[in-house]
N, C-alpha and C. Protein backbone atom coordinates (compact mmCIF):
# COMPACT_ATOMS: atom_id res chain seq x y z
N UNK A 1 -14.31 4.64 12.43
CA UNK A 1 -13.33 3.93 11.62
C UNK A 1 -12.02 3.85 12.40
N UNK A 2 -11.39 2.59 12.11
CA UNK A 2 -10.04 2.35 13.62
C UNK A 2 -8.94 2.82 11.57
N UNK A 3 -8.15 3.32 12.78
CA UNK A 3 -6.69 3.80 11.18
C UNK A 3 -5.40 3.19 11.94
N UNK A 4 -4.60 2.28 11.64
CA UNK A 4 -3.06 2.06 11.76
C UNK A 4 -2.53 2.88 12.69
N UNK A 5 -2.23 2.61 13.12
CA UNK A 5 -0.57 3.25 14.17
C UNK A 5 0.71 3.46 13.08
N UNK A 6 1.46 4.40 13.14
CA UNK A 6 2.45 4.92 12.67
C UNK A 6 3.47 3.65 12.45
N UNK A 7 3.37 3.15 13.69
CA UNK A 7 4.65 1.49 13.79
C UNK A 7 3.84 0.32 12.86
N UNK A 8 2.89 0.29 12.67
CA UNK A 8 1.95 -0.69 11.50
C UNK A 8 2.17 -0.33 10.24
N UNK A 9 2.05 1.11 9.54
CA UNK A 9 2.26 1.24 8.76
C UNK A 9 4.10 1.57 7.77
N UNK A 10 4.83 1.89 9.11
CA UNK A 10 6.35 1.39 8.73
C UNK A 10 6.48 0.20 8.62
N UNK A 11 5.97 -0.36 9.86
CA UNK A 11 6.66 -2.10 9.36
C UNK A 11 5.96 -2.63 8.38
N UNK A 12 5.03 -2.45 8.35
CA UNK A 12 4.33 -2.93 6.72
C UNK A 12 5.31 -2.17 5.35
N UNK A 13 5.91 -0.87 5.27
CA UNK A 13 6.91 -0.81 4.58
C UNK A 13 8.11 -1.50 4.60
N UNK A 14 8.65 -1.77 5.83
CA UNK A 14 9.49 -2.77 6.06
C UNK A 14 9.66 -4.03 5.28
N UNK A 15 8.53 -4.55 5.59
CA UNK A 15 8.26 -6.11 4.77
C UNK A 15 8.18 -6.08 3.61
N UNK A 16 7.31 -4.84 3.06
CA UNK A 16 7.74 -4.71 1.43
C UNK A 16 8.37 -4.46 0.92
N UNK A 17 9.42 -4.07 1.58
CA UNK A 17 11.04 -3.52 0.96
C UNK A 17 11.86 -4.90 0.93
N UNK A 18 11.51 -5.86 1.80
CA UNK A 18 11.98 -7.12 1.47
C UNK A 18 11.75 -7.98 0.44
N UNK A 19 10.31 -7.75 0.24
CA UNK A 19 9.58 -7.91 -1.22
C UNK A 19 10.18 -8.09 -1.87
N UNK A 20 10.80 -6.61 -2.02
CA UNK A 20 11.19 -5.81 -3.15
C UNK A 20 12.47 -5.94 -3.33
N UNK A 21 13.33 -6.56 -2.11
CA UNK A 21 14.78 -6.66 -2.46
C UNK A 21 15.15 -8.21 -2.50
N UNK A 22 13.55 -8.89 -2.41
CA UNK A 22 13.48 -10.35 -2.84
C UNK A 22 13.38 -10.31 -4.26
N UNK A 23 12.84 -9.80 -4.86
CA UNK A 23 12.71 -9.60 -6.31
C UNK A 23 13.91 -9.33 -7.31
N UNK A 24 14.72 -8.43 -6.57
CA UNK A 24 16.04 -8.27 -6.97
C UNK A 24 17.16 -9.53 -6.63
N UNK A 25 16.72 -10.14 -5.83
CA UNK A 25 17.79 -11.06 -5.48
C UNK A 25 17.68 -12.28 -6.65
N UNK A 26 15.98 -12.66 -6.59
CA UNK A 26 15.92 -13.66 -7.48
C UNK A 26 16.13 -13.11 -8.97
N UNK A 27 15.92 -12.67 -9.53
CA UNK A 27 16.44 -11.94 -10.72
C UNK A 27 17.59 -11.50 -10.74
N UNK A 28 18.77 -11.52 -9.56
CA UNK A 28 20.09 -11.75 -10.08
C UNK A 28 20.64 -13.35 -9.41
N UNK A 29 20.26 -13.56 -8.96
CA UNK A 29 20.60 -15.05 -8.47
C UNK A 29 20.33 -16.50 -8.71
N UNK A 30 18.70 -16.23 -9.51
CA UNK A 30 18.39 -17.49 -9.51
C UNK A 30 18.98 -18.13 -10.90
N UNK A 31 18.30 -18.96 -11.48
CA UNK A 31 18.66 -20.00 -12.84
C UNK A 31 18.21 -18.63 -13.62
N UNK A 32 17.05 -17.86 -13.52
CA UNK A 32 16.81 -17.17 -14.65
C UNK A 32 17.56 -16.05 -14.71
N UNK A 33 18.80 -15.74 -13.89
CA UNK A 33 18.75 -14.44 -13.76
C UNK A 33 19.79 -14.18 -14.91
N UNK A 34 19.73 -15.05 -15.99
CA UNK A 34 20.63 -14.96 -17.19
C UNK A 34 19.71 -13.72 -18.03
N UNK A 35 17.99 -14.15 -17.83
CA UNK A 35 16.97 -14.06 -18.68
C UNK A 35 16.69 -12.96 -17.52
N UNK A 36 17.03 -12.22 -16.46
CA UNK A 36 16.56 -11.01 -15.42
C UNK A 36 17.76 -10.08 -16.43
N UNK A 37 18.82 -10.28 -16.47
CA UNK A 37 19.88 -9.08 -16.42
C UNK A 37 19.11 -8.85 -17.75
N UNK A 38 19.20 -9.70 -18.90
CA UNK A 38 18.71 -9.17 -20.23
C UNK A 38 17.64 -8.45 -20.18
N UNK A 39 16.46 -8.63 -19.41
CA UNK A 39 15.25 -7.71 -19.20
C UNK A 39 15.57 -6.87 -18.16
N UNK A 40 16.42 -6.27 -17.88
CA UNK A 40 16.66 -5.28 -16.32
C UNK A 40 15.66 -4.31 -16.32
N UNK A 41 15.34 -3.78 -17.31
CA UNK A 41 13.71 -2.82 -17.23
C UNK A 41 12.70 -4.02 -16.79
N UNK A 42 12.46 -4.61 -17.33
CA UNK A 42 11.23 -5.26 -16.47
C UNK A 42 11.39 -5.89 -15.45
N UNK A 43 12.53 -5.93 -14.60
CA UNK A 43 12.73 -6.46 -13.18
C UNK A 43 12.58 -4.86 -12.34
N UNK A 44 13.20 -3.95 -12.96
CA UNK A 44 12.90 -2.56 -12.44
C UNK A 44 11.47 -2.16 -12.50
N UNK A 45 10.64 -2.38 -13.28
CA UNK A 45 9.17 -1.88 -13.72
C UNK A 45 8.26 -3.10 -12.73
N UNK A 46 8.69 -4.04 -12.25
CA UNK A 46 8.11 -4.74 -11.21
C UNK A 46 8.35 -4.49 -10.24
N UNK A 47 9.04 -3.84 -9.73
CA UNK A 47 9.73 -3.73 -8.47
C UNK A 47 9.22 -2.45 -8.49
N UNK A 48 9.19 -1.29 -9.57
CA UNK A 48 8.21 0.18 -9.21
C UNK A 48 6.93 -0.18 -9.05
N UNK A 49 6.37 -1.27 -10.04
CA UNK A 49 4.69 -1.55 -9.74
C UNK A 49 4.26 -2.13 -9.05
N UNK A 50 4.94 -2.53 -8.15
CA UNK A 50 4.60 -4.09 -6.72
C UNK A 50 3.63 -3.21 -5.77
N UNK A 51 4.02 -2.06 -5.43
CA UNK A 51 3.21 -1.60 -4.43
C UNK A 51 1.36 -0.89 -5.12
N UNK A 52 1.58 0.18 -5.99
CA UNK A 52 0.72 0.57 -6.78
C UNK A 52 -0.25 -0.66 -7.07
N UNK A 53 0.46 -1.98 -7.84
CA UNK A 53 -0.94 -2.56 -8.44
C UNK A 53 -0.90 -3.63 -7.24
N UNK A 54 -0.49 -3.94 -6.21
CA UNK A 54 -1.20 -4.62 -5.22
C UNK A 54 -1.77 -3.53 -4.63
N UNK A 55 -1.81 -2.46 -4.01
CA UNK A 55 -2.63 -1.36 -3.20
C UNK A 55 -4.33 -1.14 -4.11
N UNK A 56 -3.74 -1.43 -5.47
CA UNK A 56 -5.21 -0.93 -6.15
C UNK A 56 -5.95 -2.28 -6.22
N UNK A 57 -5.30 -3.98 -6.19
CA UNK A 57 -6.11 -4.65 -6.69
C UNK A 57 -7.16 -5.48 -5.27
N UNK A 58 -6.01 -5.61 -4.09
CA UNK A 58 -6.39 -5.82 -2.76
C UNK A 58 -5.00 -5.35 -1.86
N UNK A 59 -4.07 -5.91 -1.58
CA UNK A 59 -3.06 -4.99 -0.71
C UNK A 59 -1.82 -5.58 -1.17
N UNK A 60 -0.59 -4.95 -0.52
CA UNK A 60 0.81 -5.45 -0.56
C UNK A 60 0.86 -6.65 0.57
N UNK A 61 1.88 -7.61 0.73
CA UNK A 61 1.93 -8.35 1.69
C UNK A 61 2.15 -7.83 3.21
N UNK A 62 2.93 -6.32 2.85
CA UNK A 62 3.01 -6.19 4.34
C UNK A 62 1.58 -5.02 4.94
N UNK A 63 0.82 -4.52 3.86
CA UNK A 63 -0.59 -4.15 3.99
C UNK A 63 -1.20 -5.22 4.41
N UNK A 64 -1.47 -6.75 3.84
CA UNK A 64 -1.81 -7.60 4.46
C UNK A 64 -1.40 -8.43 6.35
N UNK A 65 -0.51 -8.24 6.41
CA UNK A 65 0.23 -8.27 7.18
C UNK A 65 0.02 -7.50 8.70
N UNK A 66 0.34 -6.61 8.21
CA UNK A 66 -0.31 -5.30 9.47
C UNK A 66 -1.50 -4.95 9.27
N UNK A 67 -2.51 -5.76 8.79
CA UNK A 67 -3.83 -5.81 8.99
C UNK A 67 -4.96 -4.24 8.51
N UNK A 68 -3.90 -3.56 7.23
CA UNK A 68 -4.83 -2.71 7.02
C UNK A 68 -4.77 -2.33 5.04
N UNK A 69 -5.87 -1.50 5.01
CA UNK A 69 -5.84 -1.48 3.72
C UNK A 69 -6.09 0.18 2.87
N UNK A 70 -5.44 -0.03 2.22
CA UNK A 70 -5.47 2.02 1.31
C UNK A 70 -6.67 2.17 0.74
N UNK A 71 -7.90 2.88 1.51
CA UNK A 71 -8.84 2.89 0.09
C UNK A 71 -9.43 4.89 -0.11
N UNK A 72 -10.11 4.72 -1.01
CA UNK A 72 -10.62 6.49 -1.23
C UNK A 72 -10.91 6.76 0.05
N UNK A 73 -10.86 8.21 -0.14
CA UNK A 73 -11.03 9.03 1.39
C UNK A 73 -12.68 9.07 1.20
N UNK A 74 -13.59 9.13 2.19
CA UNK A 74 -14.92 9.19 1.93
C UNK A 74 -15.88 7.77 1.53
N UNK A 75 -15.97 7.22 0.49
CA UNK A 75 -16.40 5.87 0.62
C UNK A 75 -15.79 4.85 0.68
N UNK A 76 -14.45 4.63 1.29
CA UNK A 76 -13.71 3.70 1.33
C UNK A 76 -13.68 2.60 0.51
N UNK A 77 -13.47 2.83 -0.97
CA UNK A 77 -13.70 2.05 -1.99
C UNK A 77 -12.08 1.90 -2.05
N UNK A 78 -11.98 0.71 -3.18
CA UNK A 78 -10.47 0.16 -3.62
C UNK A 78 -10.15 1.44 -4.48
N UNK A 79 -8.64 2.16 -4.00
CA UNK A 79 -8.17 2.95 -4.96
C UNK A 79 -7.91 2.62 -6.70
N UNK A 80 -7.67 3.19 -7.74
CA UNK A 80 -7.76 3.13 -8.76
C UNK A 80 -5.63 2.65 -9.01
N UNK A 81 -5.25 1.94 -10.11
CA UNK A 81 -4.31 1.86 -10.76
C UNK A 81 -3.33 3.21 -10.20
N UNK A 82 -4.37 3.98 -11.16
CA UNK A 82 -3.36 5.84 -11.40
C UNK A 82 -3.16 6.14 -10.21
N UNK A 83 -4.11 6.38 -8.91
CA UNK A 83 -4.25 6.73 -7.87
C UNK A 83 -3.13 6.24 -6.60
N UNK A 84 -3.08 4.93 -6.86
CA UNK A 84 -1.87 4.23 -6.07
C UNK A 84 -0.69 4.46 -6.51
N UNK A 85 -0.48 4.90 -8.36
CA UNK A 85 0.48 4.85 -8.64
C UNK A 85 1.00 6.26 -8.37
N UNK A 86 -0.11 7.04 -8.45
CA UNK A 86 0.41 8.97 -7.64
C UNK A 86 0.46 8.56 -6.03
N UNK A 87 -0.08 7.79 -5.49
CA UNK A 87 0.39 8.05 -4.34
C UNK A 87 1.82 7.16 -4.16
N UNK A 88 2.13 6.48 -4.29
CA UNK A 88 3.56 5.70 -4.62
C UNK A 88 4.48 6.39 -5.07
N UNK A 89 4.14 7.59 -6.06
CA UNK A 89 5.33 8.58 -6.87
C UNK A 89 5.65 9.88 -5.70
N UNK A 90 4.21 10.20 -4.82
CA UNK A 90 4.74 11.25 -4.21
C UNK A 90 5.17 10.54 -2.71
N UNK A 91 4.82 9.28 -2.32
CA UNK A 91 5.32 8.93 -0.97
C UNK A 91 7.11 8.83 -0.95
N UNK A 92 7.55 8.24 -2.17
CA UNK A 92 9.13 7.46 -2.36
C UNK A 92 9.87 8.95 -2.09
N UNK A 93 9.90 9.95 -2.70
CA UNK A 93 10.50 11.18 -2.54
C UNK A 93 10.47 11.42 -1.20
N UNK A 94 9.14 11.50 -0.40
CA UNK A 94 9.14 12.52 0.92
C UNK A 94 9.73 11.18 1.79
N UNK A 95 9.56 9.88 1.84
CA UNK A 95 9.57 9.00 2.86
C UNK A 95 9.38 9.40 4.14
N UNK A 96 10.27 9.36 4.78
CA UNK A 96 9.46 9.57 6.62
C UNK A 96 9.26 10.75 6.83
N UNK A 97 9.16 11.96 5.64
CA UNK A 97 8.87 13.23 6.38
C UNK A 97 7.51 13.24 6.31
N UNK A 98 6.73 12.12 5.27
CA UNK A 98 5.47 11.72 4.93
C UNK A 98 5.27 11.12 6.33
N UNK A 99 5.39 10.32 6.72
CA UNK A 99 5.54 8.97 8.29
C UNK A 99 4.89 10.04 8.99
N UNK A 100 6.04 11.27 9.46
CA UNK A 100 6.14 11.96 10.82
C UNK A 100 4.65 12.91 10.63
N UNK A 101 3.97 13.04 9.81
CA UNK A 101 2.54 13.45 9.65
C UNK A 101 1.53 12.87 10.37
N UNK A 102 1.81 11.25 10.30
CA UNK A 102 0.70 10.69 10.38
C UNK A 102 -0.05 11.42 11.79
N UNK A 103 1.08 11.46 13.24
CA UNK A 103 -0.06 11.24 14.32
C UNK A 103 -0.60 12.19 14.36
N UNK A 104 -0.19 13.30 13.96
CA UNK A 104 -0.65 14.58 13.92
C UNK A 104 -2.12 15.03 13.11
N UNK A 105 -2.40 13.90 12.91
CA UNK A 105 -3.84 14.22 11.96
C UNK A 105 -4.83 13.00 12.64
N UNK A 106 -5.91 13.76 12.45
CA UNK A 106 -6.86 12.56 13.89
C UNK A 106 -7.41 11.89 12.81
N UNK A 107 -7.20 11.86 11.15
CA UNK A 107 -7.46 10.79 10.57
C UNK A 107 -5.71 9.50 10.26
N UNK A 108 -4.89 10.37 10.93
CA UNK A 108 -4.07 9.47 10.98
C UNK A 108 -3.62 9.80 8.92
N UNK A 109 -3.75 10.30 8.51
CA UNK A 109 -3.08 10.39 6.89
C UNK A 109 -1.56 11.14 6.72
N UNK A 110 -1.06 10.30 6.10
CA UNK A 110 0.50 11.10 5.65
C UNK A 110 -0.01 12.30 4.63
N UNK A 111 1.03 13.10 4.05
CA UNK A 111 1.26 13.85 3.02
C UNK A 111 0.67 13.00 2.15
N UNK A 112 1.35 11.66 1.41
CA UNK A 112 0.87 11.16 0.07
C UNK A 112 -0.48 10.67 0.27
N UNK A 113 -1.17 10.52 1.40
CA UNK A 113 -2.77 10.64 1.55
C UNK A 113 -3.19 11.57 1.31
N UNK A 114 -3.00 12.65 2.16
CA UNK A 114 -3.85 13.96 1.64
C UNK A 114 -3.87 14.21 0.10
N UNK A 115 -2.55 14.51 -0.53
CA UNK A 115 -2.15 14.63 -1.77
C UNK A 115 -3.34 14.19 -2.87
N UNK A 116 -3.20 13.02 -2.66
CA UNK A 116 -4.05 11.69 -3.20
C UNK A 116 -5.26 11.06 -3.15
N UNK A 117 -6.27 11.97 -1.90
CA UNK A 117 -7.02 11.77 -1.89
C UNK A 117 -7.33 9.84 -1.04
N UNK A 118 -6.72 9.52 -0.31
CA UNK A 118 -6.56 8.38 0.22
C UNK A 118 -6.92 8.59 1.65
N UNK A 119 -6.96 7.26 2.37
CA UNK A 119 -6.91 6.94 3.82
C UNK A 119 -6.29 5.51 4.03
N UNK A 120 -6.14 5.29 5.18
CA UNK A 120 -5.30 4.09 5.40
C UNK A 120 -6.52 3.39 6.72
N UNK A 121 -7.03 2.50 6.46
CA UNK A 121 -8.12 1.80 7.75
C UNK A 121 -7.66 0.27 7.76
N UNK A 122 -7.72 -0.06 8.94
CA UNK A 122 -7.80 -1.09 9.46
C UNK A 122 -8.84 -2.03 8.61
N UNK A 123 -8.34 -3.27 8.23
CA UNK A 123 -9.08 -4.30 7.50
C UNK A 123 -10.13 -4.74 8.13
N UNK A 124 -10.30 -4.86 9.76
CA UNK A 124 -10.97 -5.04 10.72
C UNK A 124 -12.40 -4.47 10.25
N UNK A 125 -12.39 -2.91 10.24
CA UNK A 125 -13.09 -2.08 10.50
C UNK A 125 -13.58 -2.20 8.98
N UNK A 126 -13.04 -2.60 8.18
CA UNK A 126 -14.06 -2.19 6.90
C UNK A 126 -14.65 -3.27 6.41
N UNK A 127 -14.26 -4.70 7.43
CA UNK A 127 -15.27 -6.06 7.33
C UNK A 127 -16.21 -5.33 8.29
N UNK A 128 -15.72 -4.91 9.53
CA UNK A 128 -17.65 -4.53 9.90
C UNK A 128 -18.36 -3.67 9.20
N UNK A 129 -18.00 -2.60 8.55
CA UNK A 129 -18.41 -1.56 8.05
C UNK A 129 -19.37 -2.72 6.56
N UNK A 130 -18.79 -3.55 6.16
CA UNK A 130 -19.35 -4.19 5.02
C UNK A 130 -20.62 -4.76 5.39
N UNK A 131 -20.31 -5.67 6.73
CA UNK A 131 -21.11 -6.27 7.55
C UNK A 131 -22.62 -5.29 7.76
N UNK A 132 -22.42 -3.96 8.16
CA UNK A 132 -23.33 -3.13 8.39
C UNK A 132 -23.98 -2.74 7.31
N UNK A 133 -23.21 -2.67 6.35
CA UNK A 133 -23.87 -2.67 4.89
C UNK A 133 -24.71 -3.41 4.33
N UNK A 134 -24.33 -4.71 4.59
CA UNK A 134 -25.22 -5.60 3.99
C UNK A 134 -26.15 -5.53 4.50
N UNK A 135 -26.21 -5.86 6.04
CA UNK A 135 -27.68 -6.26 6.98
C UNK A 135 -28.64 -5.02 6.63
N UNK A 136 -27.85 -3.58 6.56
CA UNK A 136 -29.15 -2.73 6.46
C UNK A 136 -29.57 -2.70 4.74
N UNK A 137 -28.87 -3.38 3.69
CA UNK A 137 -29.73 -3.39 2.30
C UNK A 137 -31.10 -4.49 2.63
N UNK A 138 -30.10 -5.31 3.60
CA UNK A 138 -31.13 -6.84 3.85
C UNK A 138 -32.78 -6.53 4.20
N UNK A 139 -32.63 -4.88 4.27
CA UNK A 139 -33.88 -4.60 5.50
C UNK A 139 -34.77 -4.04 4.40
């Protein structure tokens, strides 16, 4: 299994922090942001759930982006709702003291991986891995 580089998985935080401070911009800037300030919890409750329910449903843009994806440790299945959303609650606290883990582990996992029961793989690797799947049910 190929896992992210440390610089893939920051700049993929990178881009989602733009996301995320795109979200804030249009909700105070645009025509609606008459109808953002009045809902300020639900511009806040999107902006906490952007990462969690894209990680659980297929990825964030900058997961897409840097070409990899969060799934269970062991069968590399799509994480669950709760699961992204514990790993999201314990990554935001530690931030890069989580990062400075990664190389140090030859699966390449931060703190809020281990924690959480997660891995981080290359999108690459889990189209072949699917690929290998199929052909040997095919048999």
């Amino acid at each position: 299994m190929q896992y992210p580089s440390v610089s893939k998985r920051y700049f993929a935080a990178v881009i989602d922090v733009f996301v995320i401070l795109g979200i804030f911009y249009i909700a105070s800037e645009s025509p609606v942001a008459s109808l953002a300030k009045a809902n300020i919890f639900v511009v806040y409750a999107i902006v906490f759930l952007y990462e969690p329910v894209f990680t659980s449903k297929l990825c964030t843009l900058g997961q897409f982006m840097m070409g990899y994806r969060v799934r269970t440790l062991g069968d590399y299945k799509r994480i669950g709702v709760f699961q992204a959303l514990s790993r999201y609650i314990i990554k935001i606290p530690l931030g890069i003291i989580s990062m400075l883990t990664i190389p140090a582990r030859r699966a390449r996992r931060a703190i809020h991986d281990l924690v959480t029961s997660t891995i981080v793989v290359s999108n690459k690797a889990l189209e072949g891995q699917r690929s290998q799947e199929m052909a040997s049910s095919d048999n």
